[in-house]
PDB file of N, CA and C in Angstrom:
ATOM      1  N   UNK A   1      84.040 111.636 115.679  1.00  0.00           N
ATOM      2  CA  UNK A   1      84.127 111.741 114.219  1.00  0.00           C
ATOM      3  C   UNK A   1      82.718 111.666 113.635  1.00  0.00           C
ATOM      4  N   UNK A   2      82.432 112.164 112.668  1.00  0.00           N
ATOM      5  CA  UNK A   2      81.147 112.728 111.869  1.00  0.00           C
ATOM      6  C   UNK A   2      80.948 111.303 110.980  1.00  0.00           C
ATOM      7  N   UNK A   3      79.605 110.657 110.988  1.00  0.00           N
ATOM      8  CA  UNK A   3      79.300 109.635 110.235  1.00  0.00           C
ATOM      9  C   UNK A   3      79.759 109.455 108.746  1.00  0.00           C
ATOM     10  N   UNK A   4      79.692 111.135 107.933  1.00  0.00           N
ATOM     11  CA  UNK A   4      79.591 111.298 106.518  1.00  0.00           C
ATOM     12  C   UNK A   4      81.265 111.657 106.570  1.00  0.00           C
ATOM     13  N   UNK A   5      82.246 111.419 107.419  1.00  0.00           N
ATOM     14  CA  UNK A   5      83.711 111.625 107.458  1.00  0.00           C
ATOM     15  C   UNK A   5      84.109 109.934 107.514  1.00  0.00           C
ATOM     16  N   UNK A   6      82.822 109.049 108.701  1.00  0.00           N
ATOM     17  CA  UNK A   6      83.219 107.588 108.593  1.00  0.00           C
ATOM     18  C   UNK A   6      82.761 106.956 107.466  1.00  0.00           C
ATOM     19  N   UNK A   7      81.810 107.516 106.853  1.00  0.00           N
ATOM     20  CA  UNK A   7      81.708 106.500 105.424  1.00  0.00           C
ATOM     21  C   UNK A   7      82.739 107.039 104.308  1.00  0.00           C
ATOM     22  N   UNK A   8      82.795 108.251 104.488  1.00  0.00           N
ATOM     23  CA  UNK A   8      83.622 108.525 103.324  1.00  0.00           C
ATOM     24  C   UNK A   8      85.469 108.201 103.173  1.00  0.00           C
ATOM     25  N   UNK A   9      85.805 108.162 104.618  1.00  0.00           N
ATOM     26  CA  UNK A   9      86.929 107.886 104.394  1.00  0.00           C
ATOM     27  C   UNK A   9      87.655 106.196 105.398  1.00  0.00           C
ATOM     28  N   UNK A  10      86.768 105.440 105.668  1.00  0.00           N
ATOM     29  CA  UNK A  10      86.928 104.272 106.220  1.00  0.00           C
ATOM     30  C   UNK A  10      87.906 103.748 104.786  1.00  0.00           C
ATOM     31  N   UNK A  11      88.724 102.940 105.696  1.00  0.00           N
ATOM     32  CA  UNK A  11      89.678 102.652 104.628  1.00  0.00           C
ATOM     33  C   UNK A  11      88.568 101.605 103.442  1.00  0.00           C
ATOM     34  N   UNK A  12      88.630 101.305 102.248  1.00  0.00           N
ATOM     35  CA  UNK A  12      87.762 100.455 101.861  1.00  0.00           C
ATOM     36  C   UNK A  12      88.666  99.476 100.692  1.00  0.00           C
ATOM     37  N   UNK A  13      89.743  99.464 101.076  1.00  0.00           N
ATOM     38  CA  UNK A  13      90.159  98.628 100.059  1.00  0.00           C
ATOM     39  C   UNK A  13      90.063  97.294  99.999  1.00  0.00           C
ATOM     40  N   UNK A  14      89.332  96.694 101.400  1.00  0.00           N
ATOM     41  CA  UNK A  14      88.934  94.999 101.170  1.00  0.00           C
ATOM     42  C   UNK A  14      87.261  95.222 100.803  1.00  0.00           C
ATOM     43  N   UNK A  15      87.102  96.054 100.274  1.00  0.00           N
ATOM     44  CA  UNK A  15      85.575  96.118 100.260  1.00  0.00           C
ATOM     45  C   UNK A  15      85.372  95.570  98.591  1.00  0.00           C
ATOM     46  N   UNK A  16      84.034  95.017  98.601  1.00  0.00           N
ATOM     47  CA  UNK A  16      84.008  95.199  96.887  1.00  0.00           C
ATOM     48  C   UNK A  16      83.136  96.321  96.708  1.00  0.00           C
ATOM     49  N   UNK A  17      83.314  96.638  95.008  1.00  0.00           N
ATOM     50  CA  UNK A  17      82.191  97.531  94.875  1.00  0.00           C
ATOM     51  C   UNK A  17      81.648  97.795  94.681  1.00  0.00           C
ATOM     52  N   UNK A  18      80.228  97.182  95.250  1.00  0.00           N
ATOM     53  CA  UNK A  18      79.032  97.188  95.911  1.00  0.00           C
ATOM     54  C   UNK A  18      78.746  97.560  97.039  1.00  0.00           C
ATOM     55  N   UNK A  19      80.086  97.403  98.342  1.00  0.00           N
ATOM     56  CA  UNK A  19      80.112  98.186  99.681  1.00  0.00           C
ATOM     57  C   UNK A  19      80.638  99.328  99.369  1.00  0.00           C
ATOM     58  N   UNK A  20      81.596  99.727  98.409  1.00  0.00           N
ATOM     59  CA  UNK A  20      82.042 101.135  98.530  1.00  0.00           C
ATOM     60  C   UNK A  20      80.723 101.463  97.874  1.00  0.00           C
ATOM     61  N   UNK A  21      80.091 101.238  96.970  1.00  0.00           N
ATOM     62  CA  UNK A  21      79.248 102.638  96.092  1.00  0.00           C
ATOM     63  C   UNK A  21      78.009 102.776  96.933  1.00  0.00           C
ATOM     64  N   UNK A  22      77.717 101.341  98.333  1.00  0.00           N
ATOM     65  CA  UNK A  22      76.932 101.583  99.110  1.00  0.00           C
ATOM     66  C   UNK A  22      77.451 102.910 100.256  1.00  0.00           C
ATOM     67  N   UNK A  23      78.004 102.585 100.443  1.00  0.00           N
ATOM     68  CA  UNK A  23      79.100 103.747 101.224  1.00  0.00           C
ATOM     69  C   UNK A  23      78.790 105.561 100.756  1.00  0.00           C
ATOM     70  N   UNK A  24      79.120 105.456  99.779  1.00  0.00           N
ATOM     71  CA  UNK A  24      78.864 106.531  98.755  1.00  0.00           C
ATOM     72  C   UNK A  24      77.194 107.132  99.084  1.00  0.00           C
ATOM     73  N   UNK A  25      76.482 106.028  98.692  1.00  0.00           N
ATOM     74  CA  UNK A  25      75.125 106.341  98.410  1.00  0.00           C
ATOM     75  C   UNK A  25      74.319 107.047  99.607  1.00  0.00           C
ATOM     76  N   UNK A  26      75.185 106.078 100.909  1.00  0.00           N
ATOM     77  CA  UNK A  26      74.319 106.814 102.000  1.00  0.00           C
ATOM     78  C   UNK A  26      74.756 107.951 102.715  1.00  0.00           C
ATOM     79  N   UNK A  27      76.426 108.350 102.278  1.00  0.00           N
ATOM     80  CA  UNK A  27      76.986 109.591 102.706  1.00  0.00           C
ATOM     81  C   UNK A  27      76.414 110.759 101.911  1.00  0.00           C
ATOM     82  N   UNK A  28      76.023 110.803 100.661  1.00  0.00           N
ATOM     83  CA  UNK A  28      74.884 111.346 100.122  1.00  0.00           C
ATOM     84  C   UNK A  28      74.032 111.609 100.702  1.00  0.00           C
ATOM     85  N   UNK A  29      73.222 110.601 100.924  1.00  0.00           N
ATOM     86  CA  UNK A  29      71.673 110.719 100.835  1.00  0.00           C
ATOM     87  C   UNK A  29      71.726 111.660 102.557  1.00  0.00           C
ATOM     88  N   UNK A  30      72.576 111.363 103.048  1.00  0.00           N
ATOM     89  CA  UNK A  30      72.758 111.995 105.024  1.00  0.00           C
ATOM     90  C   UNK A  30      72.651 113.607 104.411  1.00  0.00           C
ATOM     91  N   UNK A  31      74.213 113.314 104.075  1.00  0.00           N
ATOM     92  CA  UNK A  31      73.984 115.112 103.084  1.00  0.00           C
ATOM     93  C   UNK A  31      72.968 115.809 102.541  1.00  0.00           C
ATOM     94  N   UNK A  32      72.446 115.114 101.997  1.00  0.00           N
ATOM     95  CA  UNK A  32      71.232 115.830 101.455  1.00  0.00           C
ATOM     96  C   UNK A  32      70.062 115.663 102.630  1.00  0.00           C
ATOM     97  N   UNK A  33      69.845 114.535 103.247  1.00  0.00           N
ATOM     98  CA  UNK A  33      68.860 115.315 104.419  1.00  0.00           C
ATOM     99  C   UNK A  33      69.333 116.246 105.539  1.00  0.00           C
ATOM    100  N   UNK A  34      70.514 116.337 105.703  1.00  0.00           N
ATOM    101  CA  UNK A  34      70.882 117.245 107.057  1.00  0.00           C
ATOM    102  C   UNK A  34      70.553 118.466 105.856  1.00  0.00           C
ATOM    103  N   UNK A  35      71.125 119.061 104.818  1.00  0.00           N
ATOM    104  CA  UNK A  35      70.754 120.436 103.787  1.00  0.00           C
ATOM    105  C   UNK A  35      69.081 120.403 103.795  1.00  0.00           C
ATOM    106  N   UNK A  36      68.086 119.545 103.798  1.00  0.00           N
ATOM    107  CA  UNK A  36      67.506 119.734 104.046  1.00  0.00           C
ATOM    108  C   UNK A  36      66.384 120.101 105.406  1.00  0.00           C
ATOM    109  N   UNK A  37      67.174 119.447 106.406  1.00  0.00           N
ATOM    110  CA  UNK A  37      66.765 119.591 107.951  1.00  0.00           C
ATOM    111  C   UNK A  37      67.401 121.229 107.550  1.00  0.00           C
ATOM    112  N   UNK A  38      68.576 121.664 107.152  1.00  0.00           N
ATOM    113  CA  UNK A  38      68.851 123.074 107.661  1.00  0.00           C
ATOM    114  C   UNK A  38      68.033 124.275 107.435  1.00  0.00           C
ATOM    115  N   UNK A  39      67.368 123.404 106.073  1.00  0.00           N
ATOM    116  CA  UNK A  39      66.331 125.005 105.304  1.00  0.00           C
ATOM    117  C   UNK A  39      65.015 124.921 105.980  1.00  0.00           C
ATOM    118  N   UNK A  40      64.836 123.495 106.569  1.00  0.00           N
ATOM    119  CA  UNK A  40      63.690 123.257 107.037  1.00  0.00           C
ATOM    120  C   UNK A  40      64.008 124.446 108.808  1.00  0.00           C
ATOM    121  N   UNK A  41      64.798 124.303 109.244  1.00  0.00           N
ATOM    122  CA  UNK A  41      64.949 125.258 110.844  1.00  0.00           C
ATOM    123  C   UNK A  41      64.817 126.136 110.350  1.00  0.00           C
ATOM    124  N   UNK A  42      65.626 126.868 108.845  1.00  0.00           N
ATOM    125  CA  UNK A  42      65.585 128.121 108.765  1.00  0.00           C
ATOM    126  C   UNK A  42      64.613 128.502 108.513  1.00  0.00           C
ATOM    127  N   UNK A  43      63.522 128.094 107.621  1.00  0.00           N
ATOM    128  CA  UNK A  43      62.159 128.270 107.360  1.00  0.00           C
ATOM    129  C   UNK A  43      61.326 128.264 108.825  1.00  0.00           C
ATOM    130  N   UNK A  44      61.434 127.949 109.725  1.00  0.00           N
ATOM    131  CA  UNK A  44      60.611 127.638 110.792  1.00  0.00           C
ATOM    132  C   UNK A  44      61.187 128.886 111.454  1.00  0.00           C
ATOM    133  N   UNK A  45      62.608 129.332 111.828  1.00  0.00           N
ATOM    134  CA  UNK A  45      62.731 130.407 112.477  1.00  0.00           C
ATOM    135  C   UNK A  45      62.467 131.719 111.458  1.00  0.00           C
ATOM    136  N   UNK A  46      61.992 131.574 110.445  1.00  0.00           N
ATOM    137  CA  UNK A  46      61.369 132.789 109.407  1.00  0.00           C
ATOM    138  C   UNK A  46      60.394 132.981 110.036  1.00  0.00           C
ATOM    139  N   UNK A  47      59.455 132.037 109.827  1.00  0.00           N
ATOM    140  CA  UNK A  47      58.018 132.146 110.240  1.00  0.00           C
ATOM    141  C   UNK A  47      58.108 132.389 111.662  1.00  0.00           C
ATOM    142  N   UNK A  48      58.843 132.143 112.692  1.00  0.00           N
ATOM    143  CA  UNK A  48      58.751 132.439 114.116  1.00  0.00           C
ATOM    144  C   UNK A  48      58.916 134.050 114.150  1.00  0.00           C
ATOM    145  N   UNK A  49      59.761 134.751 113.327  1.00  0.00           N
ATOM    146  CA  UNK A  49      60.121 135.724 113.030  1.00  0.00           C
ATOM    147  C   UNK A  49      59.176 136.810 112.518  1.00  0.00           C
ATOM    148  N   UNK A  50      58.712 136.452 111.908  1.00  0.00           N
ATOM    149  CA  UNK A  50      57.523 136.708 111.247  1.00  0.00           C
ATOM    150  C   UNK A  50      56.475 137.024 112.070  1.00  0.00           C
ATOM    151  N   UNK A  51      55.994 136.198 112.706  1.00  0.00           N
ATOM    152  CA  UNK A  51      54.718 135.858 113.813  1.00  0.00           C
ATOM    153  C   UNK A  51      55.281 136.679 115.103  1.00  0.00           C
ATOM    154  N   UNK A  52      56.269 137.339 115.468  1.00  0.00           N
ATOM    155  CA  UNK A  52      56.938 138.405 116.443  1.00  0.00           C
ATOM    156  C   UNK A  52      56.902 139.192 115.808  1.00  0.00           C
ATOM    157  N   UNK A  53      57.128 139.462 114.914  1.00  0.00           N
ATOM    158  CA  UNK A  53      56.908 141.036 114.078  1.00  0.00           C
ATOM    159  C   UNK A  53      55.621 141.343 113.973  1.00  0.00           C
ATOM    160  N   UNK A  54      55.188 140.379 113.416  1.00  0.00           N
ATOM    161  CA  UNK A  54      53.603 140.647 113.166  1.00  0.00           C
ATOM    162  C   UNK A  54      53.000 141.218 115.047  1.00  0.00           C
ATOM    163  N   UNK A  55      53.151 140.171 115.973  1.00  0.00           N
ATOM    164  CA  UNK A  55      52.698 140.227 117.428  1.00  0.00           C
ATOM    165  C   UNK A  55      52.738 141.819 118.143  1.00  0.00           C
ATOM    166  N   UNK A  56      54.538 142.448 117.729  1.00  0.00           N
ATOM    167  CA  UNK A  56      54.709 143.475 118.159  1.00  0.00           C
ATOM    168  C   UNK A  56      53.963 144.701 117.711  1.00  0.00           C
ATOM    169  N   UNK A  57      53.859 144.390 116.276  1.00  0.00           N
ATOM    170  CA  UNK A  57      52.998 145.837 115.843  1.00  0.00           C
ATOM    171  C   UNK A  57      51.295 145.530 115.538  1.00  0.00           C
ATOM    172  N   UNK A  58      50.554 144.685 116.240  1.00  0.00           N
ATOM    173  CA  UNK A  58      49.657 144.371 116.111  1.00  0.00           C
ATOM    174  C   UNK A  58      48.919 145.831 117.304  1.00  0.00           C
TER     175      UNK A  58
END
């Protein structure tokens, strides 16, 4: 099971809330760095892309 599936849906009803909106905050913040790890590969296989195109017709 996926971390941002265990924070988001761990049962939390003995929690107060301060653990749920902690819960919240870091299933976020994962989200938003894995969206950013993704543009970051895709940007890197641009430029790899790039630098082979460029190589072949040099």
């Amino acid at each position: 099971m996926d971390i941002l599936d265990r924070l988001e849906r761990e049962p939390s009803y003995c929690e107060n809330s301060d653990a749920r909106q902690l819960r919240r905050d870091a299933a976020s913040e994962i989200r938003e760095l894995r969206l950013k790890a993704q543009q970051l590969e895709a940007l890197i296989q641009r430029r790899a892309s790039q630098k082979m195109a460029r190589g072949v017709m040099a």
